[in-house]
PDB file of N, CA and C in Angstrom:
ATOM      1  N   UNK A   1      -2.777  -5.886   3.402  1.00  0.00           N
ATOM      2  CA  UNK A   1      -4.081  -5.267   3.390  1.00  0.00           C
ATOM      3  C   UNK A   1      -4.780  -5.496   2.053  1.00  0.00           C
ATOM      4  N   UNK A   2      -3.885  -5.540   0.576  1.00  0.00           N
ATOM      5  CA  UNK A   2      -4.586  -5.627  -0.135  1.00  0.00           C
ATOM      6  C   UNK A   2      -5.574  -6.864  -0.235  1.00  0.00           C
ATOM      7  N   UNK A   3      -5.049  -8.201  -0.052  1.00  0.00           N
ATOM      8  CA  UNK A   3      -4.916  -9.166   0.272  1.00  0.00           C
ATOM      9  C   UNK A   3      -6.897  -9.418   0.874  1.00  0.00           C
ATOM     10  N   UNK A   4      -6.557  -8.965   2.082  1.00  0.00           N
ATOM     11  CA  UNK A   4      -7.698  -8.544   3.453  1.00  0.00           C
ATOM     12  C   UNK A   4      -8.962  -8.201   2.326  1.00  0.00           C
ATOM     13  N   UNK A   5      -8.609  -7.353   1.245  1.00  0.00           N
ATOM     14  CA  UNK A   5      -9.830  -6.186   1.824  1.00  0.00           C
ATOM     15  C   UNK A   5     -10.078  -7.003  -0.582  1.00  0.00           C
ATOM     16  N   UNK A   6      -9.311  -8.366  -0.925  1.00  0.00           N
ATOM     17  CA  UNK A   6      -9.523  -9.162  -2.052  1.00  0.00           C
ATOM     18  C   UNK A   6      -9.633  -8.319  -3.522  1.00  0.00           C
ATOM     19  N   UNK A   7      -8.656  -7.765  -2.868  1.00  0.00           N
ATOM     20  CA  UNK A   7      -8.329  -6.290  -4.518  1.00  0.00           C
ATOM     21  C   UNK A   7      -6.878  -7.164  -5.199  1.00  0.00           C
ATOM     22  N   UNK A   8      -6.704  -6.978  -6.197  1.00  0.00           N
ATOM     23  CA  UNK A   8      -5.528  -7.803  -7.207  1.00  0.00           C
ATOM     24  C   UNK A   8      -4.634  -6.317  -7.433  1.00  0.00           C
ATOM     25  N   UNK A   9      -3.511  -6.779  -7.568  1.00  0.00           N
ATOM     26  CA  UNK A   9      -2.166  -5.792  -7.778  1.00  0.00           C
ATOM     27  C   UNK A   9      -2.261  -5.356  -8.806  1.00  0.00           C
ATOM     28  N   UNK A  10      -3.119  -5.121  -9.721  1.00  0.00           N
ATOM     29  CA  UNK A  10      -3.717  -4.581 -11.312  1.00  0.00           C
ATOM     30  C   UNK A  10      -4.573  -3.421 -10.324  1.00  0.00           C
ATOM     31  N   UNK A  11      -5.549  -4.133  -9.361  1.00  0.00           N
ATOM     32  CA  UNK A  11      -6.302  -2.671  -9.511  1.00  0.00           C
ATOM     33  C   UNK A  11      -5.806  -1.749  -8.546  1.00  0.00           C
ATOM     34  N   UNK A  12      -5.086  -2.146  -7.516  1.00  0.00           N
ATOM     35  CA  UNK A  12      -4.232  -1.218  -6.517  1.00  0.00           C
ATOM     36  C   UNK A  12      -3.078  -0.496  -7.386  1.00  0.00           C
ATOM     37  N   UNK A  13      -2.329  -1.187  -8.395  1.00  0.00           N
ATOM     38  CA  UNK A  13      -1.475  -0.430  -9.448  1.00  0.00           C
ATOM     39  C   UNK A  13      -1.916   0.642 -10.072  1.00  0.00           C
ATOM     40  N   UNK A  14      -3.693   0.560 -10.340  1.00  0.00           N
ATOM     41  CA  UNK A  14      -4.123   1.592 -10.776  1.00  0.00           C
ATOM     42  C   UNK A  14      -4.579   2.712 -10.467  1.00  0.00           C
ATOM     43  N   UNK A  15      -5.075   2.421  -8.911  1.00  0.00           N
ATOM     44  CA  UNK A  15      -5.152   3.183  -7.877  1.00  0.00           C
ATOM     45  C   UNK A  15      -3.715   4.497  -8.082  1.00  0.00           C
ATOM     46  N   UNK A  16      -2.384   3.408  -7.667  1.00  0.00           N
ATOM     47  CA  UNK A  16      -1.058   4.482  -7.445  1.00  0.00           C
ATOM     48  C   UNK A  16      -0.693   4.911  -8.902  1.00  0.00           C
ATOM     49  N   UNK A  17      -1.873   4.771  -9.752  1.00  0.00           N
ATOM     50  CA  UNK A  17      -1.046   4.844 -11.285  1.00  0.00           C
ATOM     51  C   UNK A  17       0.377   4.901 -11.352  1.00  0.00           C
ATOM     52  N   UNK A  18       0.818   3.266 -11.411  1.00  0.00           N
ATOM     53  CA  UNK A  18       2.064   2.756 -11.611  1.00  0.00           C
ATOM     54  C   UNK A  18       1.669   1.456 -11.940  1.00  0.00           C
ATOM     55  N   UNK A  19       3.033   1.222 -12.753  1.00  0.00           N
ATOM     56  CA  UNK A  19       2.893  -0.212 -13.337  1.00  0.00           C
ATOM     57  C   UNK A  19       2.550  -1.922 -12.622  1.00  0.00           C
ATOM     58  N   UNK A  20       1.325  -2.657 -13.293  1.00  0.00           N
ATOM     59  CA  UNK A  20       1.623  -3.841 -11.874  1.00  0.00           C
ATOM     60  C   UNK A  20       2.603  -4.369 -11.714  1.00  0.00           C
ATOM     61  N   UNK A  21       3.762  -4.641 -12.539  1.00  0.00           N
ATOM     62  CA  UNK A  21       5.239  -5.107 -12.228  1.00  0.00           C
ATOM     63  C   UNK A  21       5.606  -4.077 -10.934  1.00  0.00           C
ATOM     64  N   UNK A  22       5.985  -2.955 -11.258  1.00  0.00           N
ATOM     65  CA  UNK A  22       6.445  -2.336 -10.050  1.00  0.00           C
ATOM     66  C   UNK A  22       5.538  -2.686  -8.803  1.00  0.00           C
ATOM     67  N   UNK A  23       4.532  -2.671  -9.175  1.00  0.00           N
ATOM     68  CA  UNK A  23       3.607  -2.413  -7.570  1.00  0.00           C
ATOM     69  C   UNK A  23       4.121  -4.146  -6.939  1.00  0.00           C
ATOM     70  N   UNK A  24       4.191  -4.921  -7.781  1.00  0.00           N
ATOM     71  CA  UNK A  24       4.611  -6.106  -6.918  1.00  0.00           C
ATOM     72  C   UNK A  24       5.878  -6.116  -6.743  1.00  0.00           C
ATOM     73  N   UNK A  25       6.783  -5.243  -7.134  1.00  0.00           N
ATOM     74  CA  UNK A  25       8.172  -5.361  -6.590  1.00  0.00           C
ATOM     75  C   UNK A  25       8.123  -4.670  -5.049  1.00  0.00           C
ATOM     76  N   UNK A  26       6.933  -3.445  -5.272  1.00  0.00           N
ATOM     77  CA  UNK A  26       7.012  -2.854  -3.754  1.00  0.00           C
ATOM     78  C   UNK A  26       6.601  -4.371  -2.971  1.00  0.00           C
ATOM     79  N   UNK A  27       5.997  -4.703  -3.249  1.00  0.00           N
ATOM     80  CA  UNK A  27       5.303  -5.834  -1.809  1.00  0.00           C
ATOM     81  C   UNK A  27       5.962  -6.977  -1.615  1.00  0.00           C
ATOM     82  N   UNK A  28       7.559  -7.190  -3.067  1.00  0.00           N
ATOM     83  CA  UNK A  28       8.263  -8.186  -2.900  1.00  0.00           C
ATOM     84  C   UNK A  28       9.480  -7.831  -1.344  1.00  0.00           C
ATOM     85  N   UNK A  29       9.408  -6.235  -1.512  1.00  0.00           N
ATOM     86  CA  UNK A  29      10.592  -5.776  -1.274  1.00  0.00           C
ATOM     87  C   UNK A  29      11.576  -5.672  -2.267  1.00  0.00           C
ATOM     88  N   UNK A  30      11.413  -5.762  -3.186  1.00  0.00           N
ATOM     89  CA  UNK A  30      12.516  -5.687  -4.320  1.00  0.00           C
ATOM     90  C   UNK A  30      12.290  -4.151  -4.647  1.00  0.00           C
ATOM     91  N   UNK A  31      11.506  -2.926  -4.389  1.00  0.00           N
ATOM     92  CA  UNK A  31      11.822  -1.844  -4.767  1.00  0.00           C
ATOM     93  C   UNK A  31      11.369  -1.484  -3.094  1.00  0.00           C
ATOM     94  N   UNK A  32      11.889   0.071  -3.061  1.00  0.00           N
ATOM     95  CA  UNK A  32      11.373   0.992  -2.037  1.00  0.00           C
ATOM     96  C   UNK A  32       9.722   1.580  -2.437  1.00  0.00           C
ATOM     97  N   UNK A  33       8.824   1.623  -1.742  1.00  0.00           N
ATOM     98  CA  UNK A  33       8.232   2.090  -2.573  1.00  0.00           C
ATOM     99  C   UNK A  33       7.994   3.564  -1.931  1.00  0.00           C
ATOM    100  N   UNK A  34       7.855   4.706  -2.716  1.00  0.00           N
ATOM    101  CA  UNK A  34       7.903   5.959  -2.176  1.00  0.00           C
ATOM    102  C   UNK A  34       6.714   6.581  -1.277  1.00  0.00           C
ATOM    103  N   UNK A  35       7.124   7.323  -0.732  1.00  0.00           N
ATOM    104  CA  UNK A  35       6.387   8.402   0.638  1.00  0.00           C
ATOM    105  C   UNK A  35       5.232   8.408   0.092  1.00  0.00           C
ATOM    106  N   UNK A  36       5.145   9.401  -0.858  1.00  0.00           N
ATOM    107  CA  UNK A  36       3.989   9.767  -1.689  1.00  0.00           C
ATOM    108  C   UNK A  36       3.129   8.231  -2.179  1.00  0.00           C
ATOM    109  N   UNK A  37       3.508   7.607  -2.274  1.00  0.00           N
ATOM    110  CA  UNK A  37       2.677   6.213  -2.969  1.00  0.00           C
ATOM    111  C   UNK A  37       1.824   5.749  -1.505  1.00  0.00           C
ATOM    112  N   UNK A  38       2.810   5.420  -0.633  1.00  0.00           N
ATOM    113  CA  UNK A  38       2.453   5.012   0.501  1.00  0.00           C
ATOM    114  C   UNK A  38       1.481   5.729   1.540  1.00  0.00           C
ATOM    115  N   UNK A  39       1.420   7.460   1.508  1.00  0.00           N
ATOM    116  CA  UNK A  39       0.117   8.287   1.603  1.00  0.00           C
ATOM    117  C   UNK A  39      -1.060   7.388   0.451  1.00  0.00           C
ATOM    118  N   UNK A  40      -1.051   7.455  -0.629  1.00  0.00           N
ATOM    119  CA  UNK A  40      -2.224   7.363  -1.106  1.00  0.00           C
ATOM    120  C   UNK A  40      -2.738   6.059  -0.663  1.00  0.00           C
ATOM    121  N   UNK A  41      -1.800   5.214  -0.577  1.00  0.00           N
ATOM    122  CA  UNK A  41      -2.162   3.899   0.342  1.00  0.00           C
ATOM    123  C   UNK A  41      -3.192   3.802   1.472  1.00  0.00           C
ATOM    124  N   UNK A  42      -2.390   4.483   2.468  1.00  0.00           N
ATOM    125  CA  UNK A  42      -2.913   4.785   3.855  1.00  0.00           C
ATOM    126  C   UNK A  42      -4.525   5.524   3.418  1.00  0.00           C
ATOM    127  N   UNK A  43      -4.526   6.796   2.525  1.00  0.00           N
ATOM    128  CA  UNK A  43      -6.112   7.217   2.190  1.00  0.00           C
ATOM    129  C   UNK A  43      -6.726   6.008   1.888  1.00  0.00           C
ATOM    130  N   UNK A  44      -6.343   5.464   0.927  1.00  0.00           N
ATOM    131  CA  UNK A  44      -7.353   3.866   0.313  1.00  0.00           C
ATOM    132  C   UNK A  44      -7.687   3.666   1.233  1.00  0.00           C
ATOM    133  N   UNK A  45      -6.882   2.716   2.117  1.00  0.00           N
ATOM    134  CA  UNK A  45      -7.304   1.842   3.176  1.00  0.00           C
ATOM    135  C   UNK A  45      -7.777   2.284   4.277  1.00  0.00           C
ATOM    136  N   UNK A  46      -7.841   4.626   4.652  1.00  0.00           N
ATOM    137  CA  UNK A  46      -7.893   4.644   5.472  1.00  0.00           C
ATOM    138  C   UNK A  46      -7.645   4.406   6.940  1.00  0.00           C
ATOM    139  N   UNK A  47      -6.398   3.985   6.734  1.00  0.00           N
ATOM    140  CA  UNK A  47      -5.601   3.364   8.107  1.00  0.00           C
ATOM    141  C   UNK A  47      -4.174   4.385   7.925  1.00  0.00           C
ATOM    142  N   UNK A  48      -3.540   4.311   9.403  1.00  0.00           N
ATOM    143  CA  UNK A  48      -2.270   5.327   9.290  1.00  0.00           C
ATOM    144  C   UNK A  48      -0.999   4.697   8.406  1.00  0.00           C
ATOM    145  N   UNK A  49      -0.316   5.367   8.185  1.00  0.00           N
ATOM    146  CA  UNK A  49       1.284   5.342   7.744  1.00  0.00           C
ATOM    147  C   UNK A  49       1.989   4.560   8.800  1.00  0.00           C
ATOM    148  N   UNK A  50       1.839   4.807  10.106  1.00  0.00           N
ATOM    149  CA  UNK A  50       2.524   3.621  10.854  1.00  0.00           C
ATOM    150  C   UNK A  50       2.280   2.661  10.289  1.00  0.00           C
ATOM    151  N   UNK A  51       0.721   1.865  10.359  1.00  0.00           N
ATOM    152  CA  UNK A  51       0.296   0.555  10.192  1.00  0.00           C
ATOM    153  C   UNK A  51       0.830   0.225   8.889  1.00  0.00           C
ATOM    154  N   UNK A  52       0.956   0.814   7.643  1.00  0.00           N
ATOM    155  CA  UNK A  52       1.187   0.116   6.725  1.00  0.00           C
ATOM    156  C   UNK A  52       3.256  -0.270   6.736  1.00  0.00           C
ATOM    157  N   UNK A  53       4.020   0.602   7.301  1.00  0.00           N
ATOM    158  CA  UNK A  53       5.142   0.423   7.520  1.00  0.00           C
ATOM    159  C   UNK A  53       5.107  -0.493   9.214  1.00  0.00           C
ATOM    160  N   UNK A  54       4.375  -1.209   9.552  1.00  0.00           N
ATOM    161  CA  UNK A  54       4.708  -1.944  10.593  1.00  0.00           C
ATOM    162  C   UNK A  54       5.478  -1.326  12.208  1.00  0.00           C
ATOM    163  N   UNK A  55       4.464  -0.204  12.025  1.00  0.00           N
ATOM    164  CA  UNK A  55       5.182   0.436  12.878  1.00  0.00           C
ATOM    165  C   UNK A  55       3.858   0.553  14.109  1.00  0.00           C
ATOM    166  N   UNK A  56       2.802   0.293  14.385  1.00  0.00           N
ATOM    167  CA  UNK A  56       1.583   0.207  14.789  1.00  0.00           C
ATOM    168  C   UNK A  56       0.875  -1.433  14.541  1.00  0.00           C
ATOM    169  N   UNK A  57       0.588  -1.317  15.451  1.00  0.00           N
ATOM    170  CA  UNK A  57      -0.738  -3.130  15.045  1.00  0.00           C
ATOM    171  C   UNK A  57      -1.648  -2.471  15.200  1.00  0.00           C
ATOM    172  N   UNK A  58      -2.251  -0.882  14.895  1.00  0.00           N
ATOM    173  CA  UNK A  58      -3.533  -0.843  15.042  1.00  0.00           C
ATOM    174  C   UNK A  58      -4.007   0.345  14.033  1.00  0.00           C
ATOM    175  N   UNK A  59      -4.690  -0.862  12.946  1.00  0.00           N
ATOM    176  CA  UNK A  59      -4.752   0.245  11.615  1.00  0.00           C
ATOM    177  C   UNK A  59      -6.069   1.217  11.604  1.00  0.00           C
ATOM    178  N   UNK A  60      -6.370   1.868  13.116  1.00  0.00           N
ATOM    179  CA  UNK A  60      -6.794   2.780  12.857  1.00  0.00           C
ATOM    180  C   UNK A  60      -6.764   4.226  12.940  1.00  0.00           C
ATOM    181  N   UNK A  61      -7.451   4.678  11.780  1.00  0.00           N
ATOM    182  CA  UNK A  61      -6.370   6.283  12.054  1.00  0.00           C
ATOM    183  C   UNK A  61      -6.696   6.759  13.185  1.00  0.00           C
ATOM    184  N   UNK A  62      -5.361   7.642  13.944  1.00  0.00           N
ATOM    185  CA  UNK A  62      -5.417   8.315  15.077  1.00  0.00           C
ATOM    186  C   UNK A  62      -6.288   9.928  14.972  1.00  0.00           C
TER     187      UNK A  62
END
């Protein structure tokens, strides 16, 4: 999504105030990234918690 919507892992890092190293380990899969991070996600983008865990193909909120 970040990708989609042409935002850089600096300013989404700043968004989750966390480091951009970490924030690209979440999207390597090299870290978990937590519950709480992944809510503020879903607000950004406005789309559900399914969609961003691949659990839905349809990122709009229910």
């Amino acid at each position: 999504m970040r990708e989609d919507h042409d935002l850089t892992q600096k300013k989404i890092s700043k968004i989750l105030m966390c480091d951009r190293s970490l924030y690209s380990k979440y999207e390597r899969g090299e870290r978990e990234i937590p519950l709480s991070l992944l809510v503020k996600l879903a607000d950004y983008y406005n789309t559900s918690l399914d969609y961003l865990v691949c659990r839905s193909e349809n990122p709009k909120k229910i």
